[in-house]
Protein backbone atom coordinates (compact mmCIF):
# COMPACT_ATOMS: atom_id res chain seq x y z
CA UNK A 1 161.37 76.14 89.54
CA UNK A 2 163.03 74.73 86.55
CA UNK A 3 161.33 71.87 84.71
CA UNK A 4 160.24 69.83 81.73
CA UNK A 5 157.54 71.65 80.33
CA UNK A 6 155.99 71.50 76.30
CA UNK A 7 157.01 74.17 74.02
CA UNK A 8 154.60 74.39 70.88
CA UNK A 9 156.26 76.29 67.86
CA UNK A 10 154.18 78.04 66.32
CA UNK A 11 155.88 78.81 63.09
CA UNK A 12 155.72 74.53 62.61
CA UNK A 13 152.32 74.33 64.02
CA UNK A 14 149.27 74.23 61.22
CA UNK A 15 146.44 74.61 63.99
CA UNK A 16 145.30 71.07 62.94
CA UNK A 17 144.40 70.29 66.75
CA UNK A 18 145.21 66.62 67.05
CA UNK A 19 147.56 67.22 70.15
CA UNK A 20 144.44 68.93 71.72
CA UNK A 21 142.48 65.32 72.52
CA UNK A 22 145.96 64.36 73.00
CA UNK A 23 146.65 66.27 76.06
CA UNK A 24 144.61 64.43 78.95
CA UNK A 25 145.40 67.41 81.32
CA UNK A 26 143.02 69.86 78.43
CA UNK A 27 146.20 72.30 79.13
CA UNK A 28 146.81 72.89 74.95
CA UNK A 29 144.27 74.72 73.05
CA UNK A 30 143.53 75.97 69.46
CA UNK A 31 143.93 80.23 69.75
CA UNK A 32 144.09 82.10 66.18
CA UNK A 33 144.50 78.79 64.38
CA UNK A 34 147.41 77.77 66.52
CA UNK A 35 147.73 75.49 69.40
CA UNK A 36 148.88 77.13 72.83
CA UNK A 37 149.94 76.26 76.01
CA UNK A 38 146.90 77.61 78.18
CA UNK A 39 148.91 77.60 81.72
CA UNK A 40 152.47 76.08 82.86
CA UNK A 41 150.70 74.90 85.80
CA UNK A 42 147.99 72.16 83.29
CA UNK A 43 151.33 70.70 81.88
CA UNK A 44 153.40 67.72 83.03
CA UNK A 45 155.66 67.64 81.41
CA UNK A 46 155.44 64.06 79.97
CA UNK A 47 154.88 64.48 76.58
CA UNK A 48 151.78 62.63 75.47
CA UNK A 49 150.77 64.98 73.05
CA UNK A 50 154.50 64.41 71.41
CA UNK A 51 153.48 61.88 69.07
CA UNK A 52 150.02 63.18 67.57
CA UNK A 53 151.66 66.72 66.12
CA UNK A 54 151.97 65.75 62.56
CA UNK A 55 154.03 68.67 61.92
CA UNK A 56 156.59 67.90 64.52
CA UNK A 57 155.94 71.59 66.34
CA UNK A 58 156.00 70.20 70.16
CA UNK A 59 158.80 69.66 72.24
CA UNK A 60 159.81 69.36 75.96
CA UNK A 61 162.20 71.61 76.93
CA UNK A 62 163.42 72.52 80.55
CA UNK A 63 163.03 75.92 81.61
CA UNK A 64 161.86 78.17 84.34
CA UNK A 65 158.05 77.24 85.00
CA UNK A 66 155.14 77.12 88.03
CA UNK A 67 154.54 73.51 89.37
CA UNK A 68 152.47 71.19 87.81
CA UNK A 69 149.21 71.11 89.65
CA UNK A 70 146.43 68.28 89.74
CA UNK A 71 144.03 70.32 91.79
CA UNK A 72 144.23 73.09 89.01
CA UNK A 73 143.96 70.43 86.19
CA UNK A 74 141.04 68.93 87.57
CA UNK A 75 139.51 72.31 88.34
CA UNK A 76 140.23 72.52 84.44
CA UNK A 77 138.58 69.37 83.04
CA UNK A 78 135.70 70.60 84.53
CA UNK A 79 135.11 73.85 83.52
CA UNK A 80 136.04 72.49 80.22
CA UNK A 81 133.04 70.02 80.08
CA UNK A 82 130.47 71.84 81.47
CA UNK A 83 131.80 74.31 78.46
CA UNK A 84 131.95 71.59 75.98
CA UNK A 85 127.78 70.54 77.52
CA UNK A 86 126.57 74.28 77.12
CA UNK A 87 128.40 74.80 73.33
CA UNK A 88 126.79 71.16 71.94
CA UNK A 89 123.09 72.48 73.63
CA UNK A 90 123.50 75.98 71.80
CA UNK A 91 125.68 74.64 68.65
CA UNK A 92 128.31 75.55 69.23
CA UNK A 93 132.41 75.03 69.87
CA UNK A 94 134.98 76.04 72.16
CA UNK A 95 138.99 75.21 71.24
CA UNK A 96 140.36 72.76 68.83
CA UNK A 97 139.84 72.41 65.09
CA UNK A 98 136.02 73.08 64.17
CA UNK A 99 136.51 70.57 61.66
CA UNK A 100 137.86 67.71 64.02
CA UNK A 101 135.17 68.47 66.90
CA UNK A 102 133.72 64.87 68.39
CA UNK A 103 129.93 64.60 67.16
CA UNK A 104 127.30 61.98 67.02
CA UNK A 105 124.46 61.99 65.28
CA UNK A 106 121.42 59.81 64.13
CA UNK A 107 121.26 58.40 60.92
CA UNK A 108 119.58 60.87 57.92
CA UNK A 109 116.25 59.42 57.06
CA UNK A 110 115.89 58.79 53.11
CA UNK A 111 114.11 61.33 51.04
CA UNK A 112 111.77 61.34 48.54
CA UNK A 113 108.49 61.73 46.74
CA UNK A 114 105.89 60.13 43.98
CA UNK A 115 107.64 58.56 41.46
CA UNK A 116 111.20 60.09 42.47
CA UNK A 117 113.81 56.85 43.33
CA UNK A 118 114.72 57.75 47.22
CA UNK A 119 118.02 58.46 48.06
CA UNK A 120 119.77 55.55 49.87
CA UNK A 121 119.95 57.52 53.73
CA UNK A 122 123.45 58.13 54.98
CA UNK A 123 124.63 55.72 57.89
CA UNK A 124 127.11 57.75 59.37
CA UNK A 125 126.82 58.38 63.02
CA UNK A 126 129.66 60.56 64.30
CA UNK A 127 132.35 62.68 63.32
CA UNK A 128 135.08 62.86 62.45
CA UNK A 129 136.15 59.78 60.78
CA UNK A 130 139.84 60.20 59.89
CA UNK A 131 141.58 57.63 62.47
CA UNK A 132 144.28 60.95 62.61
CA UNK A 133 142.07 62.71 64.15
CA UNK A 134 139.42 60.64 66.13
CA UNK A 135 139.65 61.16 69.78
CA UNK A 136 140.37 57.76 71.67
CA UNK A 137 137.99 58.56 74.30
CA UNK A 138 134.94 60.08 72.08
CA UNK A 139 131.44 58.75 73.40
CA UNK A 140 130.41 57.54 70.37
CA UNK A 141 133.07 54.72 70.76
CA UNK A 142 131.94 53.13 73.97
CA UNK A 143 130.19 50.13 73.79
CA UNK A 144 130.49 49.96 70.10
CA UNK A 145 130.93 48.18 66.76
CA UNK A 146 134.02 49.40 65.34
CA UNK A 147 134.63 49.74 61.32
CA UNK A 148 137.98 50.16 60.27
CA UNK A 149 137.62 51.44 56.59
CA UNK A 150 140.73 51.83 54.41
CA UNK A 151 139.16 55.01 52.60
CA UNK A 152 138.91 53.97 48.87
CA UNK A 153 136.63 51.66 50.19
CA UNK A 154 133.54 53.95 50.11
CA UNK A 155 134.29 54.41 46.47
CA UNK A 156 135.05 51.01 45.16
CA UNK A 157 131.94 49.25 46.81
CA UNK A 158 128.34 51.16 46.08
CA UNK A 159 126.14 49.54 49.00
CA UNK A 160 129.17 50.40 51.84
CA UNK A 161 127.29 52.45 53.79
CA UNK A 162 124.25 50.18 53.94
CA UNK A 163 126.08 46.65 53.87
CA UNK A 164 129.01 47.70 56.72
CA UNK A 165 128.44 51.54 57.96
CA UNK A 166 125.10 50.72 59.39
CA UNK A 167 125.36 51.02 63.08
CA UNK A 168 128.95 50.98 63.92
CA UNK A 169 131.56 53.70 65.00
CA UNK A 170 134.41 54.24 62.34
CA UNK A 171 137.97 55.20 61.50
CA UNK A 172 139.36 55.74 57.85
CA UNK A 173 142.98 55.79 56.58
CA UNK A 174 145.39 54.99 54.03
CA UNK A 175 148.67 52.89 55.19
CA UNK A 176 150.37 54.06 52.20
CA UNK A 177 149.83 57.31 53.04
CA UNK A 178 150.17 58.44 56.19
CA UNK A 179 152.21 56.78 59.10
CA UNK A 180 151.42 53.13 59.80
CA UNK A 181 153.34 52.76 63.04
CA UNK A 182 150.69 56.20 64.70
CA UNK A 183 148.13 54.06 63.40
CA UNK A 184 148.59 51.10 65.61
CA UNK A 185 149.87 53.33 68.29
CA UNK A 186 146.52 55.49 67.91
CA UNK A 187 144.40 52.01 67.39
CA UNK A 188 146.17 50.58 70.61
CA UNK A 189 144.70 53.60 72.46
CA UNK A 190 141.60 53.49 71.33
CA UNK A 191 141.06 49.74 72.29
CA UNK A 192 142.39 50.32 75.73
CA UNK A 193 140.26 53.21 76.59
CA UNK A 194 137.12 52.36 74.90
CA UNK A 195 135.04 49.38 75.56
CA UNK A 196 134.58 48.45 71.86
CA UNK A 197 132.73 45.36 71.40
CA UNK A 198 133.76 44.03 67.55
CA UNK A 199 136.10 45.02 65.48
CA UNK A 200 136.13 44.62 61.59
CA UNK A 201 138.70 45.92 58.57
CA UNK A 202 137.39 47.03 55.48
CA UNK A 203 140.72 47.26 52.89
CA UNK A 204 141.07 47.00 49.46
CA UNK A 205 142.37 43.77 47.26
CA UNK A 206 145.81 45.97 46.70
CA UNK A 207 148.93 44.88 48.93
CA UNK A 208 149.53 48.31 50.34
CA UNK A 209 145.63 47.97 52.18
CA UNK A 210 147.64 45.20 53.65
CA UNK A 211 149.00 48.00 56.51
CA UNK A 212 146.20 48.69 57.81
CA UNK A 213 145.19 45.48 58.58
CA UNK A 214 148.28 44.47 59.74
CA UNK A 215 147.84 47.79 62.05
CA UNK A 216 144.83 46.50 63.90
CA UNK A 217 145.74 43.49 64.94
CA UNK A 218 148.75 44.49 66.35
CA UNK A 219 147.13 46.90 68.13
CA UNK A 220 144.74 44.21 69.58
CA UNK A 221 147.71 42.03 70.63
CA UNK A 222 149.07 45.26 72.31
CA UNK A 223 146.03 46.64 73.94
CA UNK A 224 145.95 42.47 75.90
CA UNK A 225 141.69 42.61 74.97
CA UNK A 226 140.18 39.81 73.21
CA UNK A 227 137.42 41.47 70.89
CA UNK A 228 136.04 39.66 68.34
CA UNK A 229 137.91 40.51 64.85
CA UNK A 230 136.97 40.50 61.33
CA UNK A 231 138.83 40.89 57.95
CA UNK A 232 136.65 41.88 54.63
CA UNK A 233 138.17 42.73 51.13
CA UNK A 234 136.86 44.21 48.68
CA UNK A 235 137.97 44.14 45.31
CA UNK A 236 138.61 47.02 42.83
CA UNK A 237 135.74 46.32 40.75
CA UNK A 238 133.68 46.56 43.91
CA UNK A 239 133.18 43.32 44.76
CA UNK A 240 133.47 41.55 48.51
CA UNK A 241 136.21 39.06 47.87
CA UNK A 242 136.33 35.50 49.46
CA UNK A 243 138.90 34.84 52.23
């Protein structure tokens, strides 16, 4: 039958893997540093995956293909997790960008001995960070604080991870940089789906730190939750400016 289907070019495509958490059916996959379409029959045809290819290498074309099936994409989604369940027990990873796998992870402990100053013990809890490639749904966002860090941040303010990282999920970007509107699309998303229970912004004193403030509250509006919301900023000298 002829139908809309996704076609992934892979001269465009950089094998970053953000359209792979994208894709709710699992039917795109990372293979030789590309992403691939794994079976006609996983797609829909709809496109969510459009907006999260950063190198514009996905489109929907129409073309001969086998029907979309549920019962095969469901079949699918579970063979992927029990996959997924068996690589995090031995270490390991299947598909997607090692680099941009979903972990979580306790706290490190702080080190040290006799009269050697102990090392202040990371606070991180998950990974990645970058809100480009967080996936919405990752576990480690359920039921959690949420700290929104514009990422010079961590280098203006010493005590960040002990005085804001310290038990809360977070996402890092730079408004100036990268695309302000897929941030509030991507924060929108991740509001809806996960059941996040504060949220607060971390940006710097500069006007451009403005964006991505301005990006989470308009995803807030958009996602229709009322979750309590906090602005901090922090100054370029490092310290936590007044409102």
């Amino acid at each position: 039958m002829i139908r809309k289907i996704v076609q992934i070019d892979r001269e465009k495509c950089n094998g970053c893997g953000l359209c792979v958490p994208a894709c709710a059916e699992g039917a795109i996959r990372i293979i030789d540093g590309k992403a691939v379409l794994s079976a006609d029959n996983l797609c829909d045809g709809l496109g969510a995956c459009l907006g999260d290819c950063p190198q514009h290498a996905i489109a929907i074309i129409e073309r001969e293909a086998e029907e979309f099936d549920e019962a095969a994409v469901e079949k699918h989604l579970k063979k992927a997790v029990e996959k997924q369940a068996i690589a995090q027990t031995h270490g390991g990873h299947h598909g997607g960008c090692p680099g941009s796998r979903a972990m979580s992870f306790a706290p490190s402990p702080a080190k040290g001995s006799g009269d050697t100053v102990e090392r202040a013990p990371s606070q991180l809890r998950q990974w990645p960070v970058q809100l480009n490639l967080v996936p919405t749904t990752a576990p480690y966002f359920q039921d959690a604080d949420l700290l929104i860090t514009a990422d010079c941040v961590p280098f203006a303010y010493a005590e960040y991870h002990r005085d804001f990282l310290a038990g809360k999920a977070v996402v890092v970007g730079c408004p100036k940089l990268d695309d302000n509107q897929h941030y509030r699309d991507k924060l929108t998303e991740l509001f809806t789906m996960s059941a996040i229970r504060s949220i607060t912004v971390l940006r710097m004193e500069v006007p451009c730190c403005g964006g991505i403030v301005m990006a989470a509250r308009q995803a807030l509006a958009a996602s229709g939750k009322d979750i309590p919301f906090k602005e901090v900023t922090i100054g370029i000298r490092g310290q936590v400016l007044e409102p």
